[in-house]
PDB file of N, CA and C in Angstrom:
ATOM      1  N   UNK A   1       9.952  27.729   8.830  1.00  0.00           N
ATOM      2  CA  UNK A   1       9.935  26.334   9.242  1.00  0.00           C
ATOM      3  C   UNK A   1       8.695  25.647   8.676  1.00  0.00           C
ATOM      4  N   UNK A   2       9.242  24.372   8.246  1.00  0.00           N
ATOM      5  CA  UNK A   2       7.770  23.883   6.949  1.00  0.00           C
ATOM      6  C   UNK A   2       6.995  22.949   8.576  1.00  0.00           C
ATOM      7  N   UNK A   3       5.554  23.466   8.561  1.00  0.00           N
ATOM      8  CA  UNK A   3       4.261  22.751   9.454  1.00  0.00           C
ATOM      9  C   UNK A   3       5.088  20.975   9.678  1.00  0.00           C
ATOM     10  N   UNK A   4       4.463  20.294  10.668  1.00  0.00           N
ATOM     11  CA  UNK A   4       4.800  19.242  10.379  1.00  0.00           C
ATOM     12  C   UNK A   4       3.199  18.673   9.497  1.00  0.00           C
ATOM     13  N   UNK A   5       3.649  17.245   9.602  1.00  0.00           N
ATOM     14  CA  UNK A   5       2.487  16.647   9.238  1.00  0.00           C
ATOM     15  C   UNK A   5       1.034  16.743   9.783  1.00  0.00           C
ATOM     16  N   UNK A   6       1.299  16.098  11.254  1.00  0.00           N
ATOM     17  CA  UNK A   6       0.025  16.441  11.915  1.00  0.00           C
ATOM     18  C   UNK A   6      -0.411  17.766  11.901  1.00  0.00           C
ATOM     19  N   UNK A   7       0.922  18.996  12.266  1.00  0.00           N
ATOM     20  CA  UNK A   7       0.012  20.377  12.041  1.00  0.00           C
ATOM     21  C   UNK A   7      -0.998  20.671  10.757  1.00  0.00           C
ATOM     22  N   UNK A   8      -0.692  20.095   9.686  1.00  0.00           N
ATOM     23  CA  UNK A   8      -1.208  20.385   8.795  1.00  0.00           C
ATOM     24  C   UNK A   8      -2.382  19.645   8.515  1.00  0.00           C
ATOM     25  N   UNK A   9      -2.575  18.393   9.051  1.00  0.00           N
ATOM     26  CA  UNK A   9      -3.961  17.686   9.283  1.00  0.00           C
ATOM     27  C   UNK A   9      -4.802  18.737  10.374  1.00  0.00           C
ATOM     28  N   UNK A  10      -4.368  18.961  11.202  1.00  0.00           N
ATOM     29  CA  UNK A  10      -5.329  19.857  12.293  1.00  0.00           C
ATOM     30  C   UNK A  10      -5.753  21.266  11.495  1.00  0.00           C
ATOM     31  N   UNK A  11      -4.723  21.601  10.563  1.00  0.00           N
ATOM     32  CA  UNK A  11      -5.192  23.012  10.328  1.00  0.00           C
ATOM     33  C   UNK A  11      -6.656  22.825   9.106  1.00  0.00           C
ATOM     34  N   UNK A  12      -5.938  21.338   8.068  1.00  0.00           N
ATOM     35  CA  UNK A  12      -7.014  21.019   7.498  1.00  0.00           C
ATOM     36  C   UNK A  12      -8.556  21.261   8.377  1.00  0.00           C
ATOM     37  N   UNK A  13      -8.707  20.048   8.776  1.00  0.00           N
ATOM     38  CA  UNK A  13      -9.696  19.842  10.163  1.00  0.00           C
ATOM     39  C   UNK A  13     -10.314  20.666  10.573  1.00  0.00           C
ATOM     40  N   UNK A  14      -9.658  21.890  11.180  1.00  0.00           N
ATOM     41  CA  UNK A  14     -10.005  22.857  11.822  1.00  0.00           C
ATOM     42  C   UNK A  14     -10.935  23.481  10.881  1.00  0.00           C
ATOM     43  N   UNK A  15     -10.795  23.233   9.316  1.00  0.00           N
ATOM     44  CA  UNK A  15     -11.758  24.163   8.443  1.00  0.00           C
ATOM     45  C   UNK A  15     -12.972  23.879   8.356  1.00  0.00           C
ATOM     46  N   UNK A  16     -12.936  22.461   8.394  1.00  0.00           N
ATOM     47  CA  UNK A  16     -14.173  21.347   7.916  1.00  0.00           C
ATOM     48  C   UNK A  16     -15.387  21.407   8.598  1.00  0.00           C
ATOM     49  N   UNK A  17     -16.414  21.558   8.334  1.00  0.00           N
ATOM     50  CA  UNK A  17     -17.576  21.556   9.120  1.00  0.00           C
ATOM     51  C   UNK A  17     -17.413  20.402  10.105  1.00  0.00           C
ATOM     52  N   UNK A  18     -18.412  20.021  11.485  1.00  0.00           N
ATOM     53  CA  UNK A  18     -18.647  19.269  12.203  1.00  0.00           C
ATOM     54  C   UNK A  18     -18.981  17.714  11.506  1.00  0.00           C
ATOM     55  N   UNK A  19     -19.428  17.794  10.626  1.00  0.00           N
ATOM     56  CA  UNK A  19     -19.697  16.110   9.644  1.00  0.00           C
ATOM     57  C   UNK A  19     -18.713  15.979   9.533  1.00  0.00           C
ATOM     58  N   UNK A  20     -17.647  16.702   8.463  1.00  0.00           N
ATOM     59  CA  UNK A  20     -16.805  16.061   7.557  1.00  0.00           C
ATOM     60  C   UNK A  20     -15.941  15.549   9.023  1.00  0.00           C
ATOM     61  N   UNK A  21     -15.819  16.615  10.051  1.00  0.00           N
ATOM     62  CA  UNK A  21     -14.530  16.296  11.143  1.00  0.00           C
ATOM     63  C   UNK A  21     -14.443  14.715  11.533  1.00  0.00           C
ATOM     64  N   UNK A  22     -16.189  14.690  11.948  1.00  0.00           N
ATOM     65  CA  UNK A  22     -16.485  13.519  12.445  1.00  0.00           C
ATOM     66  C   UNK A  22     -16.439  12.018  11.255  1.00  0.00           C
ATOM     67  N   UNK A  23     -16.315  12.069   9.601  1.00  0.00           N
ATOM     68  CA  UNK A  23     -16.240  11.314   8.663  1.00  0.00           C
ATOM     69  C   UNK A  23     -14.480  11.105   9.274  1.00  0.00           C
ATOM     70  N   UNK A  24     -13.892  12.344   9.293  1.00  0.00           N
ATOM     71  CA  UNK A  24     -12.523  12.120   9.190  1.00  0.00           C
ATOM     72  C   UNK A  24     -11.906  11.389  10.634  1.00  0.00           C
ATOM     73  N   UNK A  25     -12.419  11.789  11.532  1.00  0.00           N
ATOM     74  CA  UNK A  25     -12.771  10.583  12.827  1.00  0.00           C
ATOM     75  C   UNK A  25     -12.670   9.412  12.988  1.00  0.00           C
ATOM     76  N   UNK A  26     -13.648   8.955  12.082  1.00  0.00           N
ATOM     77  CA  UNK A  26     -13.869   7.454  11.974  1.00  0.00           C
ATOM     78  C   UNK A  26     -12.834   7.493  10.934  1.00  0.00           C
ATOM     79  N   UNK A  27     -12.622   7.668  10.169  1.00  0.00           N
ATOM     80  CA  UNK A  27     -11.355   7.001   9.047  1.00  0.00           C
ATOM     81  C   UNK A  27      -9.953   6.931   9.677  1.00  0.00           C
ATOM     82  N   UNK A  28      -9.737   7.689  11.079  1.00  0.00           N
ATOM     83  CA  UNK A  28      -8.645   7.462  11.452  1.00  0.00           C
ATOM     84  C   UNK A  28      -8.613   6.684  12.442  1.00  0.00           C
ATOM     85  N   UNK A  29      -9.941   6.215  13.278  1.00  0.00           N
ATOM     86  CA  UNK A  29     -10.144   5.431  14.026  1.00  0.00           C
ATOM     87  C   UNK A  29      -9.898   3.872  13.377  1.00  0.00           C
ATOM     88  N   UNK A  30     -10.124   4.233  11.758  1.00  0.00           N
ATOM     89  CA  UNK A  30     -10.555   2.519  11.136  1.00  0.00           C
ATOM     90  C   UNK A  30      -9.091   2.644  10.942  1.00  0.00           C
ATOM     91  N   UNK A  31      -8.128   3.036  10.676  1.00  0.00           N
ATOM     92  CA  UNK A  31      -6.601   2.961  10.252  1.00  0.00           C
ATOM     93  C   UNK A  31      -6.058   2.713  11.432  1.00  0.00           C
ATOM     94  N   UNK A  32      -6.257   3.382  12.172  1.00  0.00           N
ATOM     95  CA  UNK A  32      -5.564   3.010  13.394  1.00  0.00           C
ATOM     96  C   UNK A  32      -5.492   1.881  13.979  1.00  0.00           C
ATOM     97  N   UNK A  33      -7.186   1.106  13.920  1.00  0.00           N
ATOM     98  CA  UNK A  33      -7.169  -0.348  14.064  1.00  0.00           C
ATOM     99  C   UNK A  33      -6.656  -1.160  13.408  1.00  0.00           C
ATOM    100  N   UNK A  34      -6.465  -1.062  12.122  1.00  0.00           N
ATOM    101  CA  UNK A  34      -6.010  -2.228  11.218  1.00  0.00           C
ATOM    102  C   UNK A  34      -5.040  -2.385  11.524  1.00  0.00           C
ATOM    103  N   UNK A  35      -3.861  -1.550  12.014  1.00  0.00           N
ATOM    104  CA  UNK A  35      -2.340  -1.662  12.374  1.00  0.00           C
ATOM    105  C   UNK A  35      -1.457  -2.310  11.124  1.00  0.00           C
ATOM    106  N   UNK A  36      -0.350  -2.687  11.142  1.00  0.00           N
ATOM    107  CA  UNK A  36       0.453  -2.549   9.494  1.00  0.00           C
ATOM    108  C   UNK A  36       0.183  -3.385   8.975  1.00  0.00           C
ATOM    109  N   UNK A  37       0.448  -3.230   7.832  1.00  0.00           N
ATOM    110  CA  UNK A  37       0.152  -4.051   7.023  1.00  0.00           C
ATOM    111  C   UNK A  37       1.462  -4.847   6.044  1.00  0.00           C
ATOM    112  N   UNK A  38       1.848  -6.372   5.725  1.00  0.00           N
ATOM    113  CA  UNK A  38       2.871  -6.105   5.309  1.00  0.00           C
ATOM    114  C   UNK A  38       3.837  -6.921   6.363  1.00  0.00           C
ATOM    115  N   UNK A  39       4.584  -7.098   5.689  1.00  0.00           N
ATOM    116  CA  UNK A  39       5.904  -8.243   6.336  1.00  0.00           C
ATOM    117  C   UNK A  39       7.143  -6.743   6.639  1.00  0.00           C
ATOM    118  N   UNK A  40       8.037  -7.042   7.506  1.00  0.00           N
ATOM    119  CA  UNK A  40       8.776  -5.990   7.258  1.00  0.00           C
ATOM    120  C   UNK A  40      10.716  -6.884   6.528  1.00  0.00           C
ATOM    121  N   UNK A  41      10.738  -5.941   5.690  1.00  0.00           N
ATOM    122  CA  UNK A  41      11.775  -6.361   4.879  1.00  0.00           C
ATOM    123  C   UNK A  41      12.687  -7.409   5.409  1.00  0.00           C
ATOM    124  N   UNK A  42      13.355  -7.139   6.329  1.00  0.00           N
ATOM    125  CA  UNK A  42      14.275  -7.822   7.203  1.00  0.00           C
ATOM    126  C   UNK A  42      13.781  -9.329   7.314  1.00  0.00           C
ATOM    127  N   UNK A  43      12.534  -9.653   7.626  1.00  0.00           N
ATOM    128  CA  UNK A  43      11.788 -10.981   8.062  1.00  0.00           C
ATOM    129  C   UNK A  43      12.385 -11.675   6.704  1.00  0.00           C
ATOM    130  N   UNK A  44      12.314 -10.621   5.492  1.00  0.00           N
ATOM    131  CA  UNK A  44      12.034 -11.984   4.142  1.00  0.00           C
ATOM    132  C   UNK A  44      13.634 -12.249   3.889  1.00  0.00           C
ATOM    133  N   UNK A  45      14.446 -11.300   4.152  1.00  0.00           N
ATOM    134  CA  UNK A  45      15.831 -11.975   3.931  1.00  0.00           C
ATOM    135  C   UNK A  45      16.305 -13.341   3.818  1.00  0.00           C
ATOM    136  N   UNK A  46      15.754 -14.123   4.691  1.00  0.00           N
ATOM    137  CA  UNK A  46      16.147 -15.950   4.557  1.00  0.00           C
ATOM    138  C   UNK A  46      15.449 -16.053   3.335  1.00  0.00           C
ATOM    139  N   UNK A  47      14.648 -15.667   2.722  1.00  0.00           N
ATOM    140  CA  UNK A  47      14.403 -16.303   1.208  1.00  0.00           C
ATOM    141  C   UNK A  47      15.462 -15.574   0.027  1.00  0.00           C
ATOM    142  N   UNK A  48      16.024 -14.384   0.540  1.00  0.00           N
ATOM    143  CA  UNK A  48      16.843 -14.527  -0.639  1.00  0.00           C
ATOM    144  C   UNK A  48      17.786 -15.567  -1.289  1.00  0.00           C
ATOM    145  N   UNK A  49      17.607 -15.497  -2.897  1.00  0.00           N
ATOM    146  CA  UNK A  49      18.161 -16.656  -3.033  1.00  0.00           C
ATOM    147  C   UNK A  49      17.829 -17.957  -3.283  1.00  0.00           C
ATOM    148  N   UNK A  50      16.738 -17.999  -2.736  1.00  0.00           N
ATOM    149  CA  UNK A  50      15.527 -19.413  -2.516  1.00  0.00           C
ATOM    150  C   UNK A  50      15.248 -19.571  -4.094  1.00  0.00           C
ATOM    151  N   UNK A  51      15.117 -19.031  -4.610  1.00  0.00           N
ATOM    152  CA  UNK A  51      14.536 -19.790  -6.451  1.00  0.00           C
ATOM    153  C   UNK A  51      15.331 -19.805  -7.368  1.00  0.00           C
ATOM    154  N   UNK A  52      15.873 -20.300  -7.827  1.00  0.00           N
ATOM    155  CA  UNK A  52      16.811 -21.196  -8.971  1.00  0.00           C
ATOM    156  C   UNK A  52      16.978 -19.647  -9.862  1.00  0.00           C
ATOM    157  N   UNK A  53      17.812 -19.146 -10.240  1.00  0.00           N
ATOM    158  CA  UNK A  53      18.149 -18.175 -11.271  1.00  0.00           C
ATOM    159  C   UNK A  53      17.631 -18.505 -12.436  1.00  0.00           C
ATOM    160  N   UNK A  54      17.416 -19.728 -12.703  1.00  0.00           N
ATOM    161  CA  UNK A  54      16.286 -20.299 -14.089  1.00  0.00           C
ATOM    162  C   UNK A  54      15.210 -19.921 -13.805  1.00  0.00           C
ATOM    163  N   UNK A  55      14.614 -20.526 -12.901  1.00  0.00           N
ATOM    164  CA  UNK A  55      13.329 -20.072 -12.469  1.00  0.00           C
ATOM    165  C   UNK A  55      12.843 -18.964 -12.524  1.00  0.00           C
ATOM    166  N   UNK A  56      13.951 -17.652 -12.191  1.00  0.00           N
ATOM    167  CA  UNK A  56      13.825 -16.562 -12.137  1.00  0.00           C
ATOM    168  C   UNK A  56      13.218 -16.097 -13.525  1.00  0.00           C
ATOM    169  N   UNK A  57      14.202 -16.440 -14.267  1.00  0.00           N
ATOM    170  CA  UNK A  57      14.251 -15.581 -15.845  1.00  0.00           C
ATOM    171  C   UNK A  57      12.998 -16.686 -16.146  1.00  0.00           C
ATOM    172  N   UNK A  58      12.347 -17.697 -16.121  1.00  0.00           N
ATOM    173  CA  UNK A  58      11.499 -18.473 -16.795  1.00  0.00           C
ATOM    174  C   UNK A  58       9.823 -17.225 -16.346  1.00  0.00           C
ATOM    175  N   UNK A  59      10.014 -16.945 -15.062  1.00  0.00           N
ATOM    176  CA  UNK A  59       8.706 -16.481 -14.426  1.00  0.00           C
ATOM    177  C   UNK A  59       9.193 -15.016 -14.940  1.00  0.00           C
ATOM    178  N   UNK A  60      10.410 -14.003 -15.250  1.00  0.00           N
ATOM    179  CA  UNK A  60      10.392 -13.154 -15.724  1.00  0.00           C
ATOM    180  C   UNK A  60       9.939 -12.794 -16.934  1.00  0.00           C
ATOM    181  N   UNK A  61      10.369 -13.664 -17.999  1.00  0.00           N
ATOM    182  CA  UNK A  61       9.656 -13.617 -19.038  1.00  0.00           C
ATOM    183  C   UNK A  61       7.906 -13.894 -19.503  1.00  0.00           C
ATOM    184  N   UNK A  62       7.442 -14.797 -18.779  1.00  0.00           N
ATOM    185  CA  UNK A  62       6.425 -15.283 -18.485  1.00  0.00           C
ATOM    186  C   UNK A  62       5.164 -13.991 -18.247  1.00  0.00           C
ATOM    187  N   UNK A  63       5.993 -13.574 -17.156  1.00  0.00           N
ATOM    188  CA  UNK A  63       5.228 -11.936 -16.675  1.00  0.00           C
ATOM    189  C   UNK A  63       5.577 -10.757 -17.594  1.00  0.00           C
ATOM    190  N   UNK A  64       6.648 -11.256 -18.057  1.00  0.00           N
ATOM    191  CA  UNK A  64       6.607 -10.057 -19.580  1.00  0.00           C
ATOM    192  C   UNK A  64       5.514 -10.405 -20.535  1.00  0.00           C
ATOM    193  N   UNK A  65       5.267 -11.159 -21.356  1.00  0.00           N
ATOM    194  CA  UNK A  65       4.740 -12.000 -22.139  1.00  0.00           C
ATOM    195  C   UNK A  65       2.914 -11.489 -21.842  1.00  0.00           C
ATOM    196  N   UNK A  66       2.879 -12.268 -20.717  1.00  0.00           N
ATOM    197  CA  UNK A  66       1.301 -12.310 -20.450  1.00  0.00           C
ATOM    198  C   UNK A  66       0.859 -11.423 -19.251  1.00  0.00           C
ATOM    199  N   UNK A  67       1.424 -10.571 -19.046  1.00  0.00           N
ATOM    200  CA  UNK A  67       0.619  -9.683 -18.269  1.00  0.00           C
ATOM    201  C   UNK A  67       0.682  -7.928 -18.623  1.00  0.00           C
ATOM    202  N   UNK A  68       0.778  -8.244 -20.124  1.00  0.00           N
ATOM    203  CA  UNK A  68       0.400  -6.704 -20.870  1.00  0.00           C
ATOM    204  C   UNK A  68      -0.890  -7.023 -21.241  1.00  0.00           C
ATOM    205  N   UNK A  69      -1.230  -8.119 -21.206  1.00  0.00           N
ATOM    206  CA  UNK A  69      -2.606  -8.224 -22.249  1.00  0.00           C
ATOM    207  C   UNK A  69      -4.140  -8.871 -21.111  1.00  0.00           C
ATOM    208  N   UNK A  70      -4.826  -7.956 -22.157  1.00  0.00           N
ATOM    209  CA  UNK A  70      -6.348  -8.397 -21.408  1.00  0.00           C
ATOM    210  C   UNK A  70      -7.517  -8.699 -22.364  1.00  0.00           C
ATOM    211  N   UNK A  71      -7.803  -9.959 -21.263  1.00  0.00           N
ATOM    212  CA  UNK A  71      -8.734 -10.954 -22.004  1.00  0.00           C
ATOM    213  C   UNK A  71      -9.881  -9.960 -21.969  1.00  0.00           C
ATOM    214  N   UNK A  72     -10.690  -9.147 -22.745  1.00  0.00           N
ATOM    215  CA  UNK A  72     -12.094  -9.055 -22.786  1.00  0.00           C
ATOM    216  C   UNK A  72     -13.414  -9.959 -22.421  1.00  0.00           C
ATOM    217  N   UNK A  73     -13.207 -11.567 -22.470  1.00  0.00           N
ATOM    218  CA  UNK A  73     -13.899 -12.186 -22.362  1.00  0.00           C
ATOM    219  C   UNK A  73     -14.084 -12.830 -21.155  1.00  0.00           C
ATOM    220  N   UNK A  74     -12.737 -12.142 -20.232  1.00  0.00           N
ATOM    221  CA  UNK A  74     -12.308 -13.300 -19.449  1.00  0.00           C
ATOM    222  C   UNK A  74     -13.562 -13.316 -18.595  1.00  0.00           C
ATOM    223  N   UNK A  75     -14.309 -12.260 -18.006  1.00  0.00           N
ATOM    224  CA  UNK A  75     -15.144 -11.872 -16.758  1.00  0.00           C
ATOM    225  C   UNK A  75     -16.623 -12.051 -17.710  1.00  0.00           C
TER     226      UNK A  75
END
């Protein structure tokens, strides 16, 4: 039977000296707060549809075109 997830974070854990446990502590304390991130799919449904099929292919090509290339100078 394959560990689950969490088992396999604890078994990590369990190896780690007392610092790293406590680094890994706070990083799950800071994730935990932020909570999701992100629209969930379902919400954006009423925009399907919303931009002109021209529009589409005008901004498709557009993003073909100019976003292979980088300005060296730009920064």
């Amino acid at each position: 039977m394959k560990p689950s997830l969490k088992d396999e974070v604890i078994k990590h854990l369990s190896s780690l000296p007392y610092e790293d446990q406590r680094c890994v502590l706070n990083f799950v304390r800071k994730l935990a707060a932020s909570g999701p991130k992100g629209v969930p799919g379902k919400k954006l449904l009423r925009f399907a549809g919303a931009i002109a099929p021209g529009d589409v292919e005008i901004m498709r090509r557009v993003i073909e075109i100019d976003c292979e290339k980088v300005d060296l100078n730009e920064w």
